[in-house]
PDB file of N, CA and C in Angstrom:
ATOM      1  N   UNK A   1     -32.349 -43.890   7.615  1.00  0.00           N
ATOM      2  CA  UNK A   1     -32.051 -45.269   7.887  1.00  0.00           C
ATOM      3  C   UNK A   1     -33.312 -46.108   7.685  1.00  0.00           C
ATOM      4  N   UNK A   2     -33.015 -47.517   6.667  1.00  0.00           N
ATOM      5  CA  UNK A   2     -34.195 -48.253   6.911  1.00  0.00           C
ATOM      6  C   UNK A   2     -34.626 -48.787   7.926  1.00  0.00           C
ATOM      7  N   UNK A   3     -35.857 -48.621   8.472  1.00  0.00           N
ATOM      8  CA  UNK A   3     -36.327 -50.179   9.713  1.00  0.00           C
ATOM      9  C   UNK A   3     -36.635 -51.308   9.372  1.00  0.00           C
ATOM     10  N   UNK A   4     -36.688 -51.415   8.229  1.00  0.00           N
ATOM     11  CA  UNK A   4     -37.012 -52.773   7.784  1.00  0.00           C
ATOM     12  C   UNK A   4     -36.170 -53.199   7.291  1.00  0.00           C
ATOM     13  N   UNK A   5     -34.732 -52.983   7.563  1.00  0.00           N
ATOM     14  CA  UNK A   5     -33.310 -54.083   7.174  1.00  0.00           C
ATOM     15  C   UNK A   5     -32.488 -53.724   8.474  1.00  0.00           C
ATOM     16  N   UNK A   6     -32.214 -55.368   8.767  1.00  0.00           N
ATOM     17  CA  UNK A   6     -31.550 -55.847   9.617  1.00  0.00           C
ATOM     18  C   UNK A   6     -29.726 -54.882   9.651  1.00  0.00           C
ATOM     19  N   UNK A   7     -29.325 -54.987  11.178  1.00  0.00           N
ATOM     20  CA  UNK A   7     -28.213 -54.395  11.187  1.00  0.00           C
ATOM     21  C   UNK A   7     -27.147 -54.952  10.130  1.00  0.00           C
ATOM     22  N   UNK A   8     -27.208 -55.942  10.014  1.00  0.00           N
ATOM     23  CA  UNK A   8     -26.511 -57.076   9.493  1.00  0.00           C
ATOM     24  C   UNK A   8     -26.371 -57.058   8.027  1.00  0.00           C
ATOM     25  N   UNK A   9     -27.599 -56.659   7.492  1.00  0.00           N
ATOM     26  CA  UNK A   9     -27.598 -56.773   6.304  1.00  0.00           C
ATOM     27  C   UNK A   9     -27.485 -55.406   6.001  1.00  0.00           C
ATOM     28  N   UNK A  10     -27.778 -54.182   6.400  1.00  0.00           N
ATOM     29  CA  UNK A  10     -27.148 -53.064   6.169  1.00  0.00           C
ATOM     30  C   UNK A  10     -25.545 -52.893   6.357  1.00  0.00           C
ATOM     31  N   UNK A  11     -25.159 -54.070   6.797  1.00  0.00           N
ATOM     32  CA  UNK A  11     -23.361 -53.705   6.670  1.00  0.00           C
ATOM     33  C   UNK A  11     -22.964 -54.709   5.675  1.00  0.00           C
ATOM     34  N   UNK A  12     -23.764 -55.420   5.202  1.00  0.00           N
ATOM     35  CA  UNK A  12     -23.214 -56.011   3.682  1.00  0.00           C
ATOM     36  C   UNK A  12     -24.000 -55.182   2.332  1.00  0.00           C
ATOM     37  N   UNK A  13     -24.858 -54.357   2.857  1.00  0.00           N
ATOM     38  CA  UNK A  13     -25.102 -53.717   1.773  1.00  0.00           C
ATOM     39  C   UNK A  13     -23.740 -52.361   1.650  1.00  0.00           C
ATOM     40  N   UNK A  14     -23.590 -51.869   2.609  1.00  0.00           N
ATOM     41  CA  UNK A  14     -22.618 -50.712   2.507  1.00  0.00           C
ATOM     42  C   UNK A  14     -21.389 -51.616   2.074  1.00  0.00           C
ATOM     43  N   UNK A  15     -20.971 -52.604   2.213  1.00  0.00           N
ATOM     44  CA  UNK A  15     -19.852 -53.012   2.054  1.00  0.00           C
ATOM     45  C   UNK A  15     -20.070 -53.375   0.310  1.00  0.00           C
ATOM     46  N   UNK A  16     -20.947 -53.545  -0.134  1.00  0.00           N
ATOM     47  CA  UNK A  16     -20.771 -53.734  -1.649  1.00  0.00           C
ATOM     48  C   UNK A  16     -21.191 -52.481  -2.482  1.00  0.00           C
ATOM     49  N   UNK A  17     -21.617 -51.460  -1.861  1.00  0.00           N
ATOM     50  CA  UNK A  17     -21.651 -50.720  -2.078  1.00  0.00           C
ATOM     51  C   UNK A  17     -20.247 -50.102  -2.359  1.00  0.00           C
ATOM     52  N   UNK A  18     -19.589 -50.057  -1.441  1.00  0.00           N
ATOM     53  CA  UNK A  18     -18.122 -49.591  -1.393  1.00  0.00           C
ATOM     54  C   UNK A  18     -17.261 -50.522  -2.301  1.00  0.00           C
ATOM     55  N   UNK A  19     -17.605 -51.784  -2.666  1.00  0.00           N
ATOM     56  CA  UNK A  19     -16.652 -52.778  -3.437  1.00  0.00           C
ATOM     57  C   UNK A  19     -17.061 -52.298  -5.135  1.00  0.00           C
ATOM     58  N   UNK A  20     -18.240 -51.978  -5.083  1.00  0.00           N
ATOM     59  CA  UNK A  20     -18.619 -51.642  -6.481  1.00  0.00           C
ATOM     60  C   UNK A  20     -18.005 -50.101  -6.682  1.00  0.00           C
ATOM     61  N   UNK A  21     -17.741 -49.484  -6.004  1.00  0.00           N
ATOM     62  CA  UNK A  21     -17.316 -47.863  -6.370  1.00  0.00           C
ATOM     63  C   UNK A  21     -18.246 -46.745  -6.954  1.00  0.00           C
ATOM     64  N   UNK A  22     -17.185 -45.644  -7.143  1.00  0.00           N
ATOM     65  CA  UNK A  22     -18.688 -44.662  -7.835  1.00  0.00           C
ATOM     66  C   UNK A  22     -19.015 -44.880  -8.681  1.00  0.00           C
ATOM     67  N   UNK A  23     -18.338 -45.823  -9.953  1.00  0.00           N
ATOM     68  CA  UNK A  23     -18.486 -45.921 -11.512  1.00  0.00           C
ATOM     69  C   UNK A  23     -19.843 -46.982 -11.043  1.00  0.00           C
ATOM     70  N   UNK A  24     -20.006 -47.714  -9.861  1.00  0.00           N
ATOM     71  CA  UNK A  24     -20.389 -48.959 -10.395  1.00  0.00           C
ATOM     72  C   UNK A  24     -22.033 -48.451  -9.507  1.00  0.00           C
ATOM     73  N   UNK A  25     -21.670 -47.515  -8.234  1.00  0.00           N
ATOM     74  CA  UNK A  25     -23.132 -46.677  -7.565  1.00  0.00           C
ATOM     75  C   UNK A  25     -23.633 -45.773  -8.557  1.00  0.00           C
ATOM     76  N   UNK A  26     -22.791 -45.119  -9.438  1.00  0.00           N
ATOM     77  CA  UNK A  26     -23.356 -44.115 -10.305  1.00  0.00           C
ATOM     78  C   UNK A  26     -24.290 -44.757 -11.883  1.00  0.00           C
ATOM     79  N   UNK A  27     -23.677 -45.728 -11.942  1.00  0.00           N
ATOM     80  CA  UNK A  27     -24.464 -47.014 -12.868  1.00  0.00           C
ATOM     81  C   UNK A  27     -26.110 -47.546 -11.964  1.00  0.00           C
ATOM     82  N   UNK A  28     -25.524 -47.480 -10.740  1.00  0.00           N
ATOM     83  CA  UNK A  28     -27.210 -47.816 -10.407  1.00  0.00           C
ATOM     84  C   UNK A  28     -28.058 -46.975 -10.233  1.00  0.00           C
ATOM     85  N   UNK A  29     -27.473 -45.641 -10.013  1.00  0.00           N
ATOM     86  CA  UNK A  29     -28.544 -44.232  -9.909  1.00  0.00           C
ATOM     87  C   UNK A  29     -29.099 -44.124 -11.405  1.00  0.00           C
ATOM     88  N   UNK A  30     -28.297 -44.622 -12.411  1.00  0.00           N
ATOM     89  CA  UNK A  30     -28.810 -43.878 -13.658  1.00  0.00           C
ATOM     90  C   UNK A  30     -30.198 -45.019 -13.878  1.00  0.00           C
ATOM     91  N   UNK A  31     -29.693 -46.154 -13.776  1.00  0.00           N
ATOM     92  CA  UNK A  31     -30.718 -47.097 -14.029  1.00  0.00           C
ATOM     93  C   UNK A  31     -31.758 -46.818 -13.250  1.00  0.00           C
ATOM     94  N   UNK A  32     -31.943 -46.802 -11.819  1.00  0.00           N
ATOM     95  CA  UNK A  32     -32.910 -46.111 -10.824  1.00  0.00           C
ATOM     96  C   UNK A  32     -33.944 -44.895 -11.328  1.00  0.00           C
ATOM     97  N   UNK A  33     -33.131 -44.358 -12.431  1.00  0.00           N
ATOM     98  CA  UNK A  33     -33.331 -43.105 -12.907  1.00  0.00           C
ATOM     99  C   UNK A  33     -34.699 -43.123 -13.877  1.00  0.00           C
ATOM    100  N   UNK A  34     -33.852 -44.730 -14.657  1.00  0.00           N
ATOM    101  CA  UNK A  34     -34.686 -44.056 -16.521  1.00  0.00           C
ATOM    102  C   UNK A  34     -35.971 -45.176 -15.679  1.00  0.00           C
ATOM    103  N   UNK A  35     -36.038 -46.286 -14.484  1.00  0.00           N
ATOM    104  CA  UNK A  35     -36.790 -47.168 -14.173  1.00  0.00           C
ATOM    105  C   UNK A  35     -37.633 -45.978 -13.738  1.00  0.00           C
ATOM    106  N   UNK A  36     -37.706 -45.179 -13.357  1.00  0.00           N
ATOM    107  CA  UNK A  36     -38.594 -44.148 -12.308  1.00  0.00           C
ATOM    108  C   UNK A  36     -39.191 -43.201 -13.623  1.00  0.00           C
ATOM    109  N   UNK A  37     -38.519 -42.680 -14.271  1.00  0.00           N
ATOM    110  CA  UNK A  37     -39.406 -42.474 -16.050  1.00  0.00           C
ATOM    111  C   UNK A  37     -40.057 -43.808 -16.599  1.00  0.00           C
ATOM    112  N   UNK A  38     -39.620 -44.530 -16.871  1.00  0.00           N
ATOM    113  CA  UNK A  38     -40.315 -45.520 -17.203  1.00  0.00           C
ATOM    114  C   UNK A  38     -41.436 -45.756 -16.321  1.00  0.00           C
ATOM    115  N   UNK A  39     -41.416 -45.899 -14.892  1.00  0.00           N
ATOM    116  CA  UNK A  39     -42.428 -46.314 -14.122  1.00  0.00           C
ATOM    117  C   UNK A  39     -44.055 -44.855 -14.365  1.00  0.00           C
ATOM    118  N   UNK A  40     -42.883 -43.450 -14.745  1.00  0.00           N
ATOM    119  CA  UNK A  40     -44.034 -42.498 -14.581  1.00  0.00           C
ATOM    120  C   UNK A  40     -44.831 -42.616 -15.793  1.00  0.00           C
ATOM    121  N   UNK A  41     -44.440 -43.119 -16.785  1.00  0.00           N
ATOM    122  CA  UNK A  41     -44.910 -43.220 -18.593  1.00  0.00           C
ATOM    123  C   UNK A  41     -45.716 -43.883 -18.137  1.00  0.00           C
ATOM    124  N   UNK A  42     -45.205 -45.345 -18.045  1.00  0.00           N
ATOM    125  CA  UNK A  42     -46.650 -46.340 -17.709  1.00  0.00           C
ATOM    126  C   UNK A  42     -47.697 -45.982 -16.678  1.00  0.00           C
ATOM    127  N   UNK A  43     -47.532 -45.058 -16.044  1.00  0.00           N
ATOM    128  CA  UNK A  43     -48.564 -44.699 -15.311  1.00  0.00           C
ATOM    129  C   UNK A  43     -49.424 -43.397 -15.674  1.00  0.00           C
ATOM    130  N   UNK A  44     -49.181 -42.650 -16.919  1.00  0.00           N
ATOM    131  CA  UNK A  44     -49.445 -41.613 -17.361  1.00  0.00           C
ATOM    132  C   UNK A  44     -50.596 -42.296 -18.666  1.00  0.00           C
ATOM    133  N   UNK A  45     -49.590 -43.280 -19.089  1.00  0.00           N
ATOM    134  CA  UNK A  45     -50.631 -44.423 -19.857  1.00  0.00           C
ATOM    135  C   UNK A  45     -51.754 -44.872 -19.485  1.00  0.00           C
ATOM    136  N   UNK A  46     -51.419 -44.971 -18.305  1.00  0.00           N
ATOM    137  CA  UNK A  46     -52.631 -45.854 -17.590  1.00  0.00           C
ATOM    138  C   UNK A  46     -53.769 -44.990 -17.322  1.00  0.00           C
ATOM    139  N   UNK A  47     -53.268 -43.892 -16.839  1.00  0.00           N
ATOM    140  CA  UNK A  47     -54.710 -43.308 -16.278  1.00  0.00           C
ATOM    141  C   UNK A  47     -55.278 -42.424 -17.258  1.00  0.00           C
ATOM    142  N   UNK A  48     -54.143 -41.882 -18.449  1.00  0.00           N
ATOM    143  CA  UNK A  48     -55.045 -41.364 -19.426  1.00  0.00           C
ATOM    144  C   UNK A  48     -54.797 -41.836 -21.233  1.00  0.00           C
ATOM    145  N   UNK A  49     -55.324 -43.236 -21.378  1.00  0.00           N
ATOM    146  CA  UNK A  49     -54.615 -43.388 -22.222  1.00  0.00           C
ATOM    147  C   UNK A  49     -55.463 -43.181 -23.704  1.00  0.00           C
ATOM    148  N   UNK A  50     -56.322 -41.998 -23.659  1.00  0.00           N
ATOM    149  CA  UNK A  50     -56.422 -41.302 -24.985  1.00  0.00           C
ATOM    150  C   UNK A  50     -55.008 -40.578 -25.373  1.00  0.00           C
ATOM    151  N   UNK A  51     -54.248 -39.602 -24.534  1.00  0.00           N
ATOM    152  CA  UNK A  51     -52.776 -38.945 -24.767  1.00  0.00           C
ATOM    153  C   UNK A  51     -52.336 -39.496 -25.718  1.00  0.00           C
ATOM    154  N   UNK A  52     -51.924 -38.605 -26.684  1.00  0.00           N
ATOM    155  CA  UNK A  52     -50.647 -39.021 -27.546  1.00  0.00           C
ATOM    156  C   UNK A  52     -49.416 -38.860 -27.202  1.00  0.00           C
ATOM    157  N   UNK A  53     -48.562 -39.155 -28.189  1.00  0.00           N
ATOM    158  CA  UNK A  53     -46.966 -39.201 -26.955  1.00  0.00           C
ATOM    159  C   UNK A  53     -46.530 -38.097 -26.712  1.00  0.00           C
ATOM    160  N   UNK A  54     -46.122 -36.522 -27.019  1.00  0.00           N
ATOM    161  CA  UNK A  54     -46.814 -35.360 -26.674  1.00  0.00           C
ATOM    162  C   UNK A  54     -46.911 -35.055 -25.024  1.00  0.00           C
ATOM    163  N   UNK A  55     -48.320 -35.095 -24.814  1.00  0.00           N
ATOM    164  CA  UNK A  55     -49.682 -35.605 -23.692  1.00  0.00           C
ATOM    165  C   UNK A  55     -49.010 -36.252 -22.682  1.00  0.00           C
ATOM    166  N   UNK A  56     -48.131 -37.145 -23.178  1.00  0.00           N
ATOM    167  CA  UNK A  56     -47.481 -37.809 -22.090  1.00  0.00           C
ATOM    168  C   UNK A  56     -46.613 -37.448 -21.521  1.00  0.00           C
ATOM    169  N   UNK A  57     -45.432 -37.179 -22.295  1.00  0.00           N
ATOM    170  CA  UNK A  57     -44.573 -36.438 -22.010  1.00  0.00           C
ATOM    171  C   UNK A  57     -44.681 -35.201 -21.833  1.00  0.00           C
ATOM    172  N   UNK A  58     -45.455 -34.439 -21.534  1.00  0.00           N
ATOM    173  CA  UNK A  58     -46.167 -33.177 -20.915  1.00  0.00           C
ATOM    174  C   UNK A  58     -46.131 -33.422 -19.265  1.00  0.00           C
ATOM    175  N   UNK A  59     -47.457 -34.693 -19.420  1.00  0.00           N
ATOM    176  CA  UNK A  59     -48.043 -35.195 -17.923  1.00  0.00           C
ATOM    177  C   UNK A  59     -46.091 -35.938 -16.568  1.00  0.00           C
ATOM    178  N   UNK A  60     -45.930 -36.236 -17.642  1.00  0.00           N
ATOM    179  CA  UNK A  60     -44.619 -36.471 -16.927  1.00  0.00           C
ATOM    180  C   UNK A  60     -43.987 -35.601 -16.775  1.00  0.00           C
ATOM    181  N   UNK A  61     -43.767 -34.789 -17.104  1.00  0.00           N
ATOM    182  CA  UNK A  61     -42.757 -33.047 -16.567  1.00  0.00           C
ATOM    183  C   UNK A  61     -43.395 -33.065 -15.993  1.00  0.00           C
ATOM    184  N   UNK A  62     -45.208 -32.565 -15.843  1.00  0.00           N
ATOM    185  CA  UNK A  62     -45.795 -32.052 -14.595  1.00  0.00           C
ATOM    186  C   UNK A  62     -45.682 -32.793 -13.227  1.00  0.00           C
ATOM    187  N   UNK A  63     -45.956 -34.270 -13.226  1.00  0.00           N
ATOM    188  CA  UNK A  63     -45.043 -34.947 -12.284  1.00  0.00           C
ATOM    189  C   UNK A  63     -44.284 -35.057 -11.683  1.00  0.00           C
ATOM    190  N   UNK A  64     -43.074 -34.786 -12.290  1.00  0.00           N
ATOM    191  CA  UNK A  64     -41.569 -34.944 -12.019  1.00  0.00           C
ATOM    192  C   UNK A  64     -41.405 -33.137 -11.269  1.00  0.00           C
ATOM    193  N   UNK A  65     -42.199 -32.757 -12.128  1.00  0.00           N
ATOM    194  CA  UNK A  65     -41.341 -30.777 -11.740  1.00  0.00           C
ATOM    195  C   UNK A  65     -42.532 -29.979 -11.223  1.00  0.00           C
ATOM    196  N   UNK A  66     -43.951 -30.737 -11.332  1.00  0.00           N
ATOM    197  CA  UNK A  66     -45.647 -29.553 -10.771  1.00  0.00           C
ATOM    198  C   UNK A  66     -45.838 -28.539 -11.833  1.00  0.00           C
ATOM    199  N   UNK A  67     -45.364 -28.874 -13.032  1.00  0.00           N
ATOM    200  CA  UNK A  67     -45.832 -27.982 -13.664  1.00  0.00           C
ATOM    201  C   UNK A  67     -45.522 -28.470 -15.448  1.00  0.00           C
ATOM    202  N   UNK A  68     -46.644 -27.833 -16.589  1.00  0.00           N
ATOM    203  CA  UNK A  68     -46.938 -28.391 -17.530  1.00  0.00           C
ATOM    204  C   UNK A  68     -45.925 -27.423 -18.394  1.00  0.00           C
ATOM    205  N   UNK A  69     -45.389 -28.114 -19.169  1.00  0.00           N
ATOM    206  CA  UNK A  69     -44.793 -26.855 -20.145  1.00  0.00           C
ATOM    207  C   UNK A  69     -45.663 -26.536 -21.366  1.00  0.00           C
ATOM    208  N   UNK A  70     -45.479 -25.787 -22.370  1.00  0.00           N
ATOM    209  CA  UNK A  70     -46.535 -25.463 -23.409  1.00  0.00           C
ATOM    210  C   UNK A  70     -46.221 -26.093 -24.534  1.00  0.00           C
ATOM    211  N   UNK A  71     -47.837 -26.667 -24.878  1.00  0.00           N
ATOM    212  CA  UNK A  71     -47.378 -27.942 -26.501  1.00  0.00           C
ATOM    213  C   UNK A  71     -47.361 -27.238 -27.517  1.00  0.00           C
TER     214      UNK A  71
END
Protein backbone atom coordinates (compact mmCIF):
# COMPACT_ATOMS: atom_id res chain seq x y z
CA UNK A 1 0.00 0.00 0.00
CA UNK A 2 1.13 3.54 -0.82
CA UNK A 3 1.57 6.22 2.13
CA UNK A 4 1.80 8.82 0.09
CA UNK A 5 -1.80 8.60 -1.58
CA UNK A 6 -4.68 9.66 0.09
CA UNK A 7 -7.58 7.10 0.98
CA UNK A 8 -9.58 8.88 -1.43
CA UNK A 9 -7.62 8.90 -4.18
CA UNK A 10 -6.66 5.29 -3.92
CA UNK A 11 -10.41 4.47 -4.45
CA UNK A 12 -10.53 6.44 -7.67
CA UNK A 13 -7.50 4.97 -8.73
CA UNK A 14 -8.85 1.27 -8.22
CA UNK A 15 -12.01 2.34 -9.65
CA UNK A 16 -10.42 3.22 -13.07
CA UNK A 17 -8.44 0.75 -12.86
CA UNK A 18 -11.38 -1.60 -12.91
CA UNK A 19 -13.26 0.71 -15.67
CA UNK A 20 -10.25 0.30 -17.95
CA UNK A 21 -10.11 -3.68 -17.65
CA UNK A 22 -7.34 -6.18 -18.28
CA UNK A 23 -6.94 -5.22 -22.03
CA UNK A 24 -6.63 -1.65 -20.91
CA UNK A 25 -4.16 -2.62 -17.21
CA UNK A 26 -2.29 -5.00 -19.43
CA UNK A 27 -1.62 -1.99 -22.02
CA UNK A 28 -0.13 -0.12 -19.09
CA UNK A 29 2.19 -2.92 -17.80
CA UNK A 30 3.60 -3.28 -21.28
CA UNK A 31 4.26 0.41 -21.61
CA UNK A 32 5.67 0.44 -17.87
CA UNK A 33 7.70 -2.25 -19.35
CA UNK A 34 9.57 -0.99 -22.62
CA UNK A 35 9.69 2.77 -20.27
CA UNK A 36 11.86 0.73 -17.63
CA UNK A 37 14.22 -0.65 -20.79
CA UNK A 38 14.27 2.47 -22.09
CA UNK A 39 15.02 4.12 -18.73
CA UNK A 40 17.93 1.18 -18.25
CA UNK A 41 19.57 2.04 -21.99
CA UNK A 42 19.77 5.61 -21.14
CA UNK A 43 21.40 4.90 -18.15
CA UNK A 44 23.85 2.31 -19.48
CA UNK A 45 24.60 5.27 -21.97
CA UNK A 46 25.25 7.43 -19.50
CA UNK A 47 27.64 5.91 -17.38
CA UNK A 48 29.51 4.13 -20.05
CA UNK A 49 29.19 5.74 -23.12
CA UNK A 50 32.31 4.40 -25.04
CA UNK A 51 29.83 0.84 -25.41
CA UNK A 52 28.67 0.01 -28.60
CA UNK A 53 25.16 -1.20 -28.96
CA UNK A 54 26.31 -4.80 -28.20
CA UNK A 55 27.95 -3.38 -24.67
CA UNK A 56 24.76 -2.12 -23.98
CA UNK A 57 22.63 -4.48 -24.42
CA UNK A 58 24.90 -6.86 -22.54
CA UNK A 59 25.03 -4.18 -19.48
CA UNK A 60 21.24 -4.26 -19.54
CA UNK A 61 20.70 -8.11 -19.18
CA UNK A 62 23.21 -7.82 -16.41
CA UNK A 63 20.87 -5.34 -14.77
CA UNK A 64 17.70 -6.65 -15.36
CA UNK A 65 18.89 -10.58 -14.58
CA UNK A 66 22.90 -10.05 -12.43
CA UNK A 67 24.43 -11.53 -14.95
CA UNK A 68 26.35 -10.87 -18.44
CA UNK A 69 25.71 -13.20 -21.27
CA UNK A 70 28.66 -13.94 -23.78
CA UNK A 71 29.40 -11.44 -26.88
Amino acid sequence: MAFDTSPAMRETQLRLYREIGETGRGRIAAEMSDLLRDLAIAGVKHRHPEYEEEEILAEVLAVFYGRRPRL
